[in-house]
N, C-alpha and C. Protein backbone atom coordinates (compact mmCIF):
# COMPACT_ATOMS: atom_id res chain seq x y z
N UNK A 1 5.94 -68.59 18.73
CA UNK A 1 4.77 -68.29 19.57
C UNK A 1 3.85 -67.34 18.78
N UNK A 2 2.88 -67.65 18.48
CA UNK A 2 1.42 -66.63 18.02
C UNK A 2 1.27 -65.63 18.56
N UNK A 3 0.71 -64.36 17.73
CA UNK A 3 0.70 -62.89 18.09
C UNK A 3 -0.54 -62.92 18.64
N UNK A 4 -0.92 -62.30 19.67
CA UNK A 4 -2.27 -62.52 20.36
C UNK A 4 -3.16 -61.95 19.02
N UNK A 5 -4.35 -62.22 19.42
CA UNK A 5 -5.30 -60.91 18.20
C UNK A 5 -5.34 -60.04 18.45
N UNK A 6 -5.64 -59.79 20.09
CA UNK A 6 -5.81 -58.44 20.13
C UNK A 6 -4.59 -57.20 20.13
N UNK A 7 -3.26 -57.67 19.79
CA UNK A 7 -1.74 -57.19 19.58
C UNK A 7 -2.54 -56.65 18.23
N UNK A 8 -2.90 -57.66 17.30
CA UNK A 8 -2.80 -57.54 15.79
C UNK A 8 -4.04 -56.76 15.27
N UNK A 9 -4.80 -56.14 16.17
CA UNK A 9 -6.03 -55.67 16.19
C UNK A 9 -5.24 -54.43 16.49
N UNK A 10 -5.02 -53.90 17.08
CA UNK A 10 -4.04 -52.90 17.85
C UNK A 10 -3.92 -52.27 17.07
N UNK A 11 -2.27 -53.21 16.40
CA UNK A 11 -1.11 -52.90 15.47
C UNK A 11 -1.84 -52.29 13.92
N UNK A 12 -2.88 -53.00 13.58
CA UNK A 12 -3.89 -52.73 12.54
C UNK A 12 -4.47 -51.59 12.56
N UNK A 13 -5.24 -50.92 13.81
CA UNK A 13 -5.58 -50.02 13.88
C UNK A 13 -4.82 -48.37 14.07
N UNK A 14 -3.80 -48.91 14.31
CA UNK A 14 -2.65 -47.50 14.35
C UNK A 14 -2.18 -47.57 13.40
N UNK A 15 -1.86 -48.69 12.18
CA UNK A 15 -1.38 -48.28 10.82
C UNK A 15 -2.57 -47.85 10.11
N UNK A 16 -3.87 -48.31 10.48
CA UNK A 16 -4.95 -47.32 9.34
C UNK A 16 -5.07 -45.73 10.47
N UNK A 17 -4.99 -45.34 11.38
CA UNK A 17 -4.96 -44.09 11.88
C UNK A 17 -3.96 -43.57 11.33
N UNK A 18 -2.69 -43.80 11.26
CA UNK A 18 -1.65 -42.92 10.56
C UNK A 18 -1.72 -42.95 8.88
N UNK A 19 -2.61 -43.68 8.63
CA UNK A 19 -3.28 -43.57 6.95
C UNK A 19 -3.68 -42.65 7.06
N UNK A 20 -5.18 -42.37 7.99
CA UNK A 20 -6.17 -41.26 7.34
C UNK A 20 -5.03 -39.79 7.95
N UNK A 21 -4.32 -39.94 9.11
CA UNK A 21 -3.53 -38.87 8.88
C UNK A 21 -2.48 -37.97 8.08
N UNK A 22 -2.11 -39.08 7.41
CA UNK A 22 -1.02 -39.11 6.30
C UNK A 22 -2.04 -38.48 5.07
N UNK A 23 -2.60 -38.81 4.82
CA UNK A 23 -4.12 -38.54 3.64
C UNK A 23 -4.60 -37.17 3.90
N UNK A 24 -4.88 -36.97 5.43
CA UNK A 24 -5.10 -34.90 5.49
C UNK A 24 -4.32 -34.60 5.43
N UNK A 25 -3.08 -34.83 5.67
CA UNK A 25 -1.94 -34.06 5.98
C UNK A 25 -1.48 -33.66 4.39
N UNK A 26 -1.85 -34.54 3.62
CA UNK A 26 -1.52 -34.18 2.25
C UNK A 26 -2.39 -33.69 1.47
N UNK A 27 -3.73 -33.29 1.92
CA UNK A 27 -4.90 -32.70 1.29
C UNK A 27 -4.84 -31.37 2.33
N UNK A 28 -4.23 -31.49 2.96
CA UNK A 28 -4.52 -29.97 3.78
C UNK A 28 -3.78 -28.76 2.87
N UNK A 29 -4.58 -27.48 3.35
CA UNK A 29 -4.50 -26.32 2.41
C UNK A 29 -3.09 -25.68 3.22
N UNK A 30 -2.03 -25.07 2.39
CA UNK A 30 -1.33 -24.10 2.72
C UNK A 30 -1.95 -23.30 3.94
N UNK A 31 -1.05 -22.87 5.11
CA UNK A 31 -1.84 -21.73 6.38
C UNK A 31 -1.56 -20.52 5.82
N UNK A 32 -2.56 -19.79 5.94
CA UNK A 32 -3.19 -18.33 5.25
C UNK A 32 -3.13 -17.78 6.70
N UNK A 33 -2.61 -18.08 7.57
CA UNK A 33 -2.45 -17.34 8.93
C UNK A 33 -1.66 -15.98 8.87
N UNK A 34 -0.35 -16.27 8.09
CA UNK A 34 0.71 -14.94 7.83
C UNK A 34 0.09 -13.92 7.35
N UNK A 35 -0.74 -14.35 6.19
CA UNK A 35 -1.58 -13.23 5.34
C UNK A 35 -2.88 -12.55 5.88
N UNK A 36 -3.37 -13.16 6.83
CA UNK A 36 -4.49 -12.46 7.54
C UNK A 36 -3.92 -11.56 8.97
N UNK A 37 -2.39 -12.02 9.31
CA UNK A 37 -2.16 -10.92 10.23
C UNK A 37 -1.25 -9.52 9.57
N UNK A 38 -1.29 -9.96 8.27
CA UNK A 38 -0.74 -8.92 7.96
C UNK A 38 -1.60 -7.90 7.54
N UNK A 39 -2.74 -8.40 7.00
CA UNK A 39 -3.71 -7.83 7.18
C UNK A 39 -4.23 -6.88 7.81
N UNK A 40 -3.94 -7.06 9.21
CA UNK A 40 -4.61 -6.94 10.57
C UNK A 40 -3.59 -5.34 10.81
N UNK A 41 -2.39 -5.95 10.31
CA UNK A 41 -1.68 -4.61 11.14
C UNK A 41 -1.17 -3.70 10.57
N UNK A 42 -2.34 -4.02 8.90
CA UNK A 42 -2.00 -2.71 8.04
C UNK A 42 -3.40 -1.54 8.12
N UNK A 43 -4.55 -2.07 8.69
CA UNK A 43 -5.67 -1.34 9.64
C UNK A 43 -5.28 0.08 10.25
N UNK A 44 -5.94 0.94 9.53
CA UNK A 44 -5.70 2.08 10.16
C UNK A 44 -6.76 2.54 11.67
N UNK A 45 -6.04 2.60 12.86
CA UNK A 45 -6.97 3.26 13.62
C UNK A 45 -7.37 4.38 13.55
N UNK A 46 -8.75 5.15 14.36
CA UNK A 46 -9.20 6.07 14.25
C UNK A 46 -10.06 6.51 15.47
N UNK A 47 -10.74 7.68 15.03
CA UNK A 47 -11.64 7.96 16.04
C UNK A 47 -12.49 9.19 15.71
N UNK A 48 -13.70 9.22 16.75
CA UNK A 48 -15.04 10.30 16.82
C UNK A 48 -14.62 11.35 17.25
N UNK A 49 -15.57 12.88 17.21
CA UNK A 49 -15.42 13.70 18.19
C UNK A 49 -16.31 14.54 17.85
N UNK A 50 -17.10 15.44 18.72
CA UNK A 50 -17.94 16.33 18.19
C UNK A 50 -17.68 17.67 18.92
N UNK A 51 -17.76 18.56 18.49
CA UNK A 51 -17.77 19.90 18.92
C UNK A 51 -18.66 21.29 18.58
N UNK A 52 -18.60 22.04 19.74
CA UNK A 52 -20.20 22.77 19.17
C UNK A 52 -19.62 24.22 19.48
N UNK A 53 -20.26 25.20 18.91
CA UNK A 53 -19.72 26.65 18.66
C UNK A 53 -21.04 27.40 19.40
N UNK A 54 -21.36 27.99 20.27
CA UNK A 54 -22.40 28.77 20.67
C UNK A 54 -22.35 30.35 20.36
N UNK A 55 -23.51 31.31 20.20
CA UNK A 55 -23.21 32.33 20.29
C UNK A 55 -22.62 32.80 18.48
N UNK A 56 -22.55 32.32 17.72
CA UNK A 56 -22.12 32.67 16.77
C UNK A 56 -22.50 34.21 16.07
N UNK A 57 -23.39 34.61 16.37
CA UNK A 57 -24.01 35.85 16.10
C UNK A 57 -23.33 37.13 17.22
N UNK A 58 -22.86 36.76 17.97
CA UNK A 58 -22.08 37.78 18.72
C UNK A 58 -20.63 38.24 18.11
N UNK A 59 -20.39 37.09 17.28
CA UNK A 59 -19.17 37.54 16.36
C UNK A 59 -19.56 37.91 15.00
N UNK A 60 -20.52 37.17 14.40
CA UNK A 60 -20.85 37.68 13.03
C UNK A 60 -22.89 37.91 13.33
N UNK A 61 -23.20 39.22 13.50
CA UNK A 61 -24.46 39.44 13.80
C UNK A 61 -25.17 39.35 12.79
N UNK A 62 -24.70 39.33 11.30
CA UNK A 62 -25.41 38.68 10.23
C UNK A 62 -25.69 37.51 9.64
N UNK A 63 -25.14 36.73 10.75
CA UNK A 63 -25.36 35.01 10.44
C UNK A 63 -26.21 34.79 10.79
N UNK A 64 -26.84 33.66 9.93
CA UNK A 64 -28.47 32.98 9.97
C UNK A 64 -28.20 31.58 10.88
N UNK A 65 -26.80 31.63 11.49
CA UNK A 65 -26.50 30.42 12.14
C UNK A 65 -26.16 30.98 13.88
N UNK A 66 -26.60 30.71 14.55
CA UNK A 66 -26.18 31.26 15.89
C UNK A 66 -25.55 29.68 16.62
N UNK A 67 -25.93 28.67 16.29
CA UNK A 67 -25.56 27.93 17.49
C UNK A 67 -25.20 26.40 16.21
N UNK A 68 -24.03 25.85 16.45
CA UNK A 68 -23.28 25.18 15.52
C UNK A 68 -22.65 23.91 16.40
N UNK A 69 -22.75 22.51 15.34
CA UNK A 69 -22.66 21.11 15.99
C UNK A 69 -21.27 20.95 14.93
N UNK A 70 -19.93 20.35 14.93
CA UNK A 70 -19.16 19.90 14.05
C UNK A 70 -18.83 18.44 14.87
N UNK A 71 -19.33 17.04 13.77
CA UNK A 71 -19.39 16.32 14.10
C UNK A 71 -18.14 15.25 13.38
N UNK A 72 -17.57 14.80 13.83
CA UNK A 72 -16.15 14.35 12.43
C UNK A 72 -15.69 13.08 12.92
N UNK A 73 -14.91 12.58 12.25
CA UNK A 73 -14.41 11.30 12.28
C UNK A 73 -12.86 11.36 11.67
N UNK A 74 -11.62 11.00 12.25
CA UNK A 74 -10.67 10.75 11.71
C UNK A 74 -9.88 9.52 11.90
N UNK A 75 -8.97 9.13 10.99
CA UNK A 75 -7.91 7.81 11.22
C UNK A 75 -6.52 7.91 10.77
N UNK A 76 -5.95 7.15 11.80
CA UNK A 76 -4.83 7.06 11.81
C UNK A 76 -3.68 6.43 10.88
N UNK A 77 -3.07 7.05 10.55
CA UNK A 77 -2.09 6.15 9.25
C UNK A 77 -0.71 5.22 10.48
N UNK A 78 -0.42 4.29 9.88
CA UNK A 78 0.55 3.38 10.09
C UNK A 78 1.42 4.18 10.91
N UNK A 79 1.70 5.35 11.04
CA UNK A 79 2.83 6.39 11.96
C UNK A 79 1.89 6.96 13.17
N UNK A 80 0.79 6.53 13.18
CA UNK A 80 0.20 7.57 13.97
C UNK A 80 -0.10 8.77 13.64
N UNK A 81 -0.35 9.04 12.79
CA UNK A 81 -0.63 10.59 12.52
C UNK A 81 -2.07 10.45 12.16
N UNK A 82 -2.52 11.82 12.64
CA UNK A 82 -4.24 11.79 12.19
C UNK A 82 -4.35 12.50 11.34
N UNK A 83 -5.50 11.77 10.06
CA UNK A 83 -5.68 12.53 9.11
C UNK A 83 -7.22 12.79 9.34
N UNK A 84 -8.10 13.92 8.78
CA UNK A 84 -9.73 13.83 8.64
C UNK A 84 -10.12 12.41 7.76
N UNK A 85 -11.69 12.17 8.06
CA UNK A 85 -12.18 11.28 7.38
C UNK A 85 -13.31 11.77 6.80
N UNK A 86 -13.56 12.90 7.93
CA UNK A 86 -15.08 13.67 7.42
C UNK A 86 -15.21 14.64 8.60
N UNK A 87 -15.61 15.97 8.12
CA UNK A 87 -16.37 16.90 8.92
C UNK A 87 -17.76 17.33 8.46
N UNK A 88 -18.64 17.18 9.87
CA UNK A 88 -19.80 17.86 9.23
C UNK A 88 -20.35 19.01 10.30
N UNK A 89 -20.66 19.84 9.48
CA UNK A 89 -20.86 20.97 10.11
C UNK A 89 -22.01 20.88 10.17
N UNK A 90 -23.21 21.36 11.50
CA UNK A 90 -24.31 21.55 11.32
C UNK A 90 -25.00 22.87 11.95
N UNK A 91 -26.10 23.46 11.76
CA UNK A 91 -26.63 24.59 12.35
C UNK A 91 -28.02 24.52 13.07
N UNK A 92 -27.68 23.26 14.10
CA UNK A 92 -28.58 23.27 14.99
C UNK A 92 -27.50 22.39 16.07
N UNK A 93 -27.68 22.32 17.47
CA UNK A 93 -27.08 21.48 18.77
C UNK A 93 -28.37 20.03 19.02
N UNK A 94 -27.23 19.38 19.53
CA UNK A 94 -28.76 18.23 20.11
C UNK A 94 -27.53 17.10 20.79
N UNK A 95 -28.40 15.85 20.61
CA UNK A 95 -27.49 14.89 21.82
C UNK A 95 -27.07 14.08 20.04
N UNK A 96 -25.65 13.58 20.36
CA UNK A 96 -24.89 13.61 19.06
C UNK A 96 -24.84 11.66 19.65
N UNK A 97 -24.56 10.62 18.92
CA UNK A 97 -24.17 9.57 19.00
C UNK A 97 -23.50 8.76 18.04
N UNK A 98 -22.23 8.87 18.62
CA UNK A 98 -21.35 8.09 16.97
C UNK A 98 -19.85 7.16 17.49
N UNK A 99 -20.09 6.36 16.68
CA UNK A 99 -18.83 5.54 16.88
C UNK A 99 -18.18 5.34 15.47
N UNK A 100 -16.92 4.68 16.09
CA UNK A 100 -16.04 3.70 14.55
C UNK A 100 -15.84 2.65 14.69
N UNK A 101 -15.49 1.61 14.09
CA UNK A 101 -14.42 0.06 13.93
C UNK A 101 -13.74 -0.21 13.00
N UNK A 102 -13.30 -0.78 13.20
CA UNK A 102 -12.18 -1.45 11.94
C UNK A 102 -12.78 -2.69 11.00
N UNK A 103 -12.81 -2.62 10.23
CA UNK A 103 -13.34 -3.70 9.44
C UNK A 103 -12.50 -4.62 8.51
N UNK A 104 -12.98 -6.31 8.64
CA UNK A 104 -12.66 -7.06 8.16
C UNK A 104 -11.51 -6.59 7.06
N UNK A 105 -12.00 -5.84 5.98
CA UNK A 105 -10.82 -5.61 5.24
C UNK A 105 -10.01 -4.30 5.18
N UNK A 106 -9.79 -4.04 5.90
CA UNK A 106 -8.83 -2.98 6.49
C UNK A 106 -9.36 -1.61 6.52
N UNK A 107 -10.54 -1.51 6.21
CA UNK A 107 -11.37 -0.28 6.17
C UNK A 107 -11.72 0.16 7.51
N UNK A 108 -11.70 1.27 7.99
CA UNK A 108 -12.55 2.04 9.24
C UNK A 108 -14.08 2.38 8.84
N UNK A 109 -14.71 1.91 9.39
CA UNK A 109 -16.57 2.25 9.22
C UNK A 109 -16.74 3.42 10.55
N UNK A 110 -17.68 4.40 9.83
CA UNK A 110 -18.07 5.31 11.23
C UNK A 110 -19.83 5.45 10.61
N UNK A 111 -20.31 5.54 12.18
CA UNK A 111 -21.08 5.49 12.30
C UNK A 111 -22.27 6.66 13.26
N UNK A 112 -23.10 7.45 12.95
CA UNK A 112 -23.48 8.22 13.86
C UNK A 112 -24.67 9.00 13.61
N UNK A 113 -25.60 9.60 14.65
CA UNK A 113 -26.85 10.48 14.33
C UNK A 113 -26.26 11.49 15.42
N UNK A 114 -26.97 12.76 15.02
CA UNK A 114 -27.34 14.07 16.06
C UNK A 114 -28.81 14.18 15.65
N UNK A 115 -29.29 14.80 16.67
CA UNK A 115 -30.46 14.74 17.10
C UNK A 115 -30.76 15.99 18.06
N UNK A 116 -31.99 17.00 17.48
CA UNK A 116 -32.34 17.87 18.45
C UNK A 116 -33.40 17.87 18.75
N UNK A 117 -33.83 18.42 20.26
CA UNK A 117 -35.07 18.51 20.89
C UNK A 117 -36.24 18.61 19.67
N UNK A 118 -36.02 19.14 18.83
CA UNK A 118 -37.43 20.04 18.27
C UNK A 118 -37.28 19.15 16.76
N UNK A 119 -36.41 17.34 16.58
CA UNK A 119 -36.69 16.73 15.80
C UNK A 119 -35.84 17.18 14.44
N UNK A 120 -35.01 18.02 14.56
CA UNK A 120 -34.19 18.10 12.99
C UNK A 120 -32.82 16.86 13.74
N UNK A 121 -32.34 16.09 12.48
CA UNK A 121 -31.93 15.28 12.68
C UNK A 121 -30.65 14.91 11.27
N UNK A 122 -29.29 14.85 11.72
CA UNK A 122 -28.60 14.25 10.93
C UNK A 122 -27.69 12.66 11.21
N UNK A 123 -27.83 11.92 10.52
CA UNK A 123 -27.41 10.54 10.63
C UNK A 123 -26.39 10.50 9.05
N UNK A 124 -25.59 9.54 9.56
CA UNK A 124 -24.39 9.21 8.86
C UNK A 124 -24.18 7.66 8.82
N UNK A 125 -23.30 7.35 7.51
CA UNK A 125 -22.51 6.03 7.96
C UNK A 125 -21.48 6.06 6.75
N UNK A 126 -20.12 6.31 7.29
CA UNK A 126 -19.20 6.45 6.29
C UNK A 126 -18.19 4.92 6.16
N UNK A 127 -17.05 5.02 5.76
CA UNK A 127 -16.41 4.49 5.21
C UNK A 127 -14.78 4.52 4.38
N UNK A 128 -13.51 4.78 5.21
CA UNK A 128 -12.41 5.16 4.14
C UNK A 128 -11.22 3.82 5.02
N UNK A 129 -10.50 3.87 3.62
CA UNK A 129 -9.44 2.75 4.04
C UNK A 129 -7.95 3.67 4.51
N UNK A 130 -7.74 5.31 3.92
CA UNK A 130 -7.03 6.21 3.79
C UNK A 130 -6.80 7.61 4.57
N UNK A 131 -8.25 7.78 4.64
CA UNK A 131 -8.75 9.38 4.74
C UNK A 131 -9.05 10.37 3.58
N UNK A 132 -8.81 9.54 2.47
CA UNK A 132 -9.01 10.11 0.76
C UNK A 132 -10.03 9.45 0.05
N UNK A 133 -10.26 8.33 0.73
CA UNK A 133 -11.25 8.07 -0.44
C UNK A 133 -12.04 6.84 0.46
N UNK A 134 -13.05 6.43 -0.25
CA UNK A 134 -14.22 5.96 0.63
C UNK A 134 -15.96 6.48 -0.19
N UNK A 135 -16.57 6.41 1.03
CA UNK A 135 -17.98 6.95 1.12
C UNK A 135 -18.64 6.78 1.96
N UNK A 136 -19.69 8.37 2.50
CA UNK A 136 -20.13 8.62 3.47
C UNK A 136 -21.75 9.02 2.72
N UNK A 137 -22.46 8.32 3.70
CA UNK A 137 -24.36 8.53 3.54
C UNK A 137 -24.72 9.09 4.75
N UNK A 138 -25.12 10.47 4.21
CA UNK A 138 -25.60 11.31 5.21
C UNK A 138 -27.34 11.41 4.50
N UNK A 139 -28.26 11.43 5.81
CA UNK A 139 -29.32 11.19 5.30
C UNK A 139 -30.03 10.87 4.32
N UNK A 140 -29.65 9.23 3.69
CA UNK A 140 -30.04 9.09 2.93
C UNK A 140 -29.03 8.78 1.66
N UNK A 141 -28.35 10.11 1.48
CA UNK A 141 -27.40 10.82 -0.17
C UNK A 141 -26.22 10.08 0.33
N UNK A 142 -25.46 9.20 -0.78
CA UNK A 142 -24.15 9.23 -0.84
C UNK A 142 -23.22 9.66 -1.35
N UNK A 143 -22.12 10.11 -0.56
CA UNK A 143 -21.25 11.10 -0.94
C UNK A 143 -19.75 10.40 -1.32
N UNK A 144 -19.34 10.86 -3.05
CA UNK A 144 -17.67 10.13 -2.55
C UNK A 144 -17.03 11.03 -2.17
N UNK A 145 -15.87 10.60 -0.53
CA UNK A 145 -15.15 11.49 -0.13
C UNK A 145 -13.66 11.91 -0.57
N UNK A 146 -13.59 11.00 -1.79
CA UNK A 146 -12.40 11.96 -2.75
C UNK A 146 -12.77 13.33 -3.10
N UNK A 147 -14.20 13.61 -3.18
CA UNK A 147 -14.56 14.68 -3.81
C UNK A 147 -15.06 15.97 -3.04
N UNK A 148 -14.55 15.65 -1.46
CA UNK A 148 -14.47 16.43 -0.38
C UNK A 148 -14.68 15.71 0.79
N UNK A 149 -14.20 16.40 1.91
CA UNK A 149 -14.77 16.02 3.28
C UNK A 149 -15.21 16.59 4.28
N UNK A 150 -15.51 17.66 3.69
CA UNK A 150 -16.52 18.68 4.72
C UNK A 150 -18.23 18.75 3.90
N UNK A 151 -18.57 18.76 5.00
CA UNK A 151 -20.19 18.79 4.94
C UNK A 151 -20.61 19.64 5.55
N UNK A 152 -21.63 20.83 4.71
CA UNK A 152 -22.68 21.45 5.18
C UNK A 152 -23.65 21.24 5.71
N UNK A 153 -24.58 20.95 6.63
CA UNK A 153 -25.89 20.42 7.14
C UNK A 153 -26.66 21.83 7.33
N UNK A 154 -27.93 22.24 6.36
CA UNK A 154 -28.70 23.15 7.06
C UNK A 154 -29.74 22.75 6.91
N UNK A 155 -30.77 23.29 7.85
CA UNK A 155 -32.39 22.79 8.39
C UNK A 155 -33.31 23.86 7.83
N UNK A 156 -33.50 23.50 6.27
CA UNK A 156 -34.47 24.70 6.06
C UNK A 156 -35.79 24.21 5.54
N UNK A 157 -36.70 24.79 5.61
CA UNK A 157 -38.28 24.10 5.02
C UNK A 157 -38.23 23.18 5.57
N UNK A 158 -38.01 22.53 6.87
CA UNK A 158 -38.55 21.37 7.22
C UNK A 158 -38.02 20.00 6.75
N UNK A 159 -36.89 20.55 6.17
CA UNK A 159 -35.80 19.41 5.48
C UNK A 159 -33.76 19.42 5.90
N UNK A 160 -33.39 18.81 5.57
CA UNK A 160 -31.72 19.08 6.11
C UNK A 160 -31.54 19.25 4.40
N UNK A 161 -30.74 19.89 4.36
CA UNK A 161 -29.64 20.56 2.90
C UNK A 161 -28.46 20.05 3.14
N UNK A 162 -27.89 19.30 2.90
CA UNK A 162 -26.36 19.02 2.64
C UNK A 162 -25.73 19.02 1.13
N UNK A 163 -24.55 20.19 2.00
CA UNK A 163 -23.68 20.77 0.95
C UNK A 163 -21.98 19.98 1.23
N UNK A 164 -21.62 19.34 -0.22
CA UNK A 164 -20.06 18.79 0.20
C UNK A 164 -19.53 19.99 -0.29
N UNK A 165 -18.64 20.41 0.35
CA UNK A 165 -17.31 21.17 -0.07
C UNK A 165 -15.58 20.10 -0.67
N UNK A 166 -15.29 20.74 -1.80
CA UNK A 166 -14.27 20.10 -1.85
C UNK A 166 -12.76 21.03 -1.67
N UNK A 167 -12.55 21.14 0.41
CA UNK A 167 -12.03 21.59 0.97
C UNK A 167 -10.70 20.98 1.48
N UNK A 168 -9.27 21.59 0.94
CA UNK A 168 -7.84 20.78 1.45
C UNK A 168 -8.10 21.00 2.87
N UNK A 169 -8.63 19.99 3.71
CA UNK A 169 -8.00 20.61 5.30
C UNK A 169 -6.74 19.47 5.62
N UNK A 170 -6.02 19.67 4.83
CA UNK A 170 -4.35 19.14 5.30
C UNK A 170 -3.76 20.00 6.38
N UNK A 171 -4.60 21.24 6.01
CA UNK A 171 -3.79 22.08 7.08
C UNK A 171 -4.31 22.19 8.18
N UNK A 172 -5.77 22.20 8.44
CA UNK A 172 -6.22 22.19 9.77
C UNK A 172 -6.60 20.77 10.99
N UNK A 173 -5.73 20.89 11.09
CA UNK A 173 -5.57 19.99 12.38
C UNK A 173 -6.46 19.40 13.28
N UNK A 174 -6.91 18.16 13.17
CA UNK A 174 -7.80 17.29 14.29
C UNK A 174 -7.84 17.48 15.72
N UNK A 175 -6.41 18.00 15.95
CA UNK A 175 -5.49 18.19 16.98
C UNK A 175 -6.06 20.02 17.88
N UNK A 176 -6.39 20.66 17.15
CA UNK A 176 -6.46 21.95 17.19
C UNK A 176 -7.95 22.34 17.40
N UNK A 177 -8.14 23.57 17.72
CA UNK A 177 -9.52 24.40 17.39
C UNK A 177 -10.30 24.39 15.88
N UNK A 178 -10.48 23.81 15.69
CA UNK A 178 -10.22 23.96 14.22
C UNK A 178 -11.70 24.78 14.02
N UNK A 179 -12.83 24.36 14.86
CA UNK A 179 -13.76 25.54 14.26
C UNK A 179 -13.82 26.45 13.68
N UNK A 180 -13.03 27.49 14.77
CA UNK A 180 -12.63 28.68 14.43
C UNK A 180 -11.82 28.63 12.99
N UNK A 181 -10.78 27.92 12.04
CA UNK A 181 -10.59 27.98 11.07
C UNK A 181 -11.42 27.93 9.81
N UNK A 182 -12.43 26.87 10.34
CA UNK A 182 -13.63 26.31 9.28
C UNK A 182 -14.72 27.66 9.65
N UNK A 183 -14.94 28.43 10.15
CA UNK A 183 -15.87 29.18 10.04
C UNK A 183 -15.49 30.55 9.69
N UNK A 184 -14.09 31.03 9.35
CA UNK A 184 -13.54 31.74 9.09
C UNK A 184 -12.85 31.89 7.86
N UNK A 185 -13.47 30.49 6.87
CA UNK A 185 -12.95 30.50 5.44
C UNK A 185 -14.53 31.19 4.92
N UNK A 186 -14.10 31.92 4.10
CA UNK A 186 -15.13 32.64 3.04
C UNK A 186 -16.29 31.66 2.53
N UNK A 187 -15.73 30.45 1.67
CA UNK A 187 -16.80 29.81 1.46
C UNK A 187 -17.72 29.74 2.50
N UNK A 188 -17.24 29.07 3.70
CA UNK A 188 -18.41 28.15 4.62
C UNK A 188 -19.31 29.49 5.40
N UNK A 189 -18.61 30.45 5.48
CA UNK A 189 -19.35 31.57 5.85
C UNK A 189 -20.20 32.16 4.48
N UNK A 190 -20.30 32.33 3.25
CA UNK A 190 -21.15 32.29 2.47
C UNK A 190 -22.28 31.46 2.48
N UNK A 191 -22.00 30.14 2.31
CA UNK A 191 -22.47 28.95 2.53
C UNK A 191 -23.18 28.68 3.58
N UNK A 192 -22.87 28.55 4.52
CA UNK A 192 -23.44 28.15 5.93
C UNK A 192 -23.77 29.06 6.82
N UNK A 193 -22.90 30.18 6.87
CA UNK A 193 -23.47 31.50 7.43
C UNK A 193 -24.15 32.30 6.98
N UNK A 194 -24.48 31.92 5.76
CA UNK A 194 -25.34 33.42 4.81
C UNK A 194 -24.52 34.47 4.74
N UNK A 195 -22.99 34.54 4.62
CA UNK A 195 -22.49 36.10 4.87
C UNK A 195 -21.84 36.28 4.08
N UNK A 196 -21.40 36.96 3.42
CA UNK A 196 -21.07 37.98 2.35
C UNK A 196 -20.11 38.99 2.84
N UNK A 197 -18.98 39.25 2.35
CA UNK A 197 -18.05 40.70 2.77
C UNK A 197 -19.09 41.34 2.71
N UNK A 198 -19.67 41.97 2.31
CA UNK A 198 -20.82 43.37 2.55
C UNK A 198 -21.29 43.12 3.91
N UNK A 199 -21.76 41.92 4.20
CA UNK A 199 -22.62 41.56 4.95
C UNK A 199 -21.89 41.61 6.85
N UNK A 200 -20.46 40.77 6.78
CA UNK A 200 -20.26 40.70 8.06
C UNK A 200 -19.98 41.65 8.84
């Protein structure tokens, strides 16, 4: 008995479909899936925070700084522990706006401006895969942060001054007051306070 045609039309068409499948299936690329989540969950998290010091001249009456913005960014290593990414100190207050993310290749990006009533203004956009190394553009200047991570911001002549310090703060804590430590090291009170042992 004869195979209908349309059996053999059929039968024809599911042996060339399992052709062209057989044909990708053997041109298809290795899955790169494993390697992009591993990727993913070697990403350090992190985070913003800003904090402001008022009154500074009631403790040191020879400071040229009375009222103080510390604006910073840190991330997290694989244990959870927070390390700095950047501090910046500044010597004016205003409305502060900053974020972070994680980026495509395992880097943390931060991002942020302060801003005061009367128009002095600092903006940022950093960058570390570690908390050691990277780079941060503060108005403009880029800074590598192997080579510190504290920042001076002062508003003089009608311009911002930024000073990097290349400061260990391993020891001062994200976690903590830390102002009070950073304004109580000699440098940044030279530096940023104008003060001098003679002076305080």
């Amino acid at each position: 008995m004869p195979i209908p045609r349309s059996t053999i039309a059929t039968f024809s068409s599911g042996l060339l479909l399992l052709g062209l499948l057989g044909v990708a299936g053997c041109n298809r690329k290795p899955n790169s899936a494993p390697t992009a989540q591993v990727a993913a969950s070697q990403q350090w998290g992190g985070g913003v925070g800003t904090v402001t010091r008022n009154n500074v001249k009631n403790e040191y009456p020879n400071a040229k700084v009375d009222n103080i913005t510390a604006c910073h960014g840190v991330v997290n290593d694989i244990k959870g522990d927070e390390h700095w990414a950047f501090v910046i100190l500044t010597d004016f207050q205003g409305s502060c706006n900053q974020g972070t993310s994680a980026s495509h290749n395992g880097t943390r990006s931060y991002e942020g401006i302060l801003q005061s009533d009367d128009g002095r203004k600092v903006e940022w956009q950093g960058e570390t895969a570690d908390g050691k190394t990277g780079q941060i553009i503060i108005n403009g200047s880029v800074y590598d942060l192997s080579k510190g991570l504290l920042f001076l911001a002062s508003f003089e002549n009608g311009k911002t001054r930024v000073q990097q310090l290349d400061h260990n703060l391993a020891d001062v804590s994200p976690k903590t007051e830390f102002m009070e430590t950073l304004l109580a090291d000699d440098v940044v009170k030279q530096r940023f306070l104008g003060l001098t042992a003679e002076s305080e």
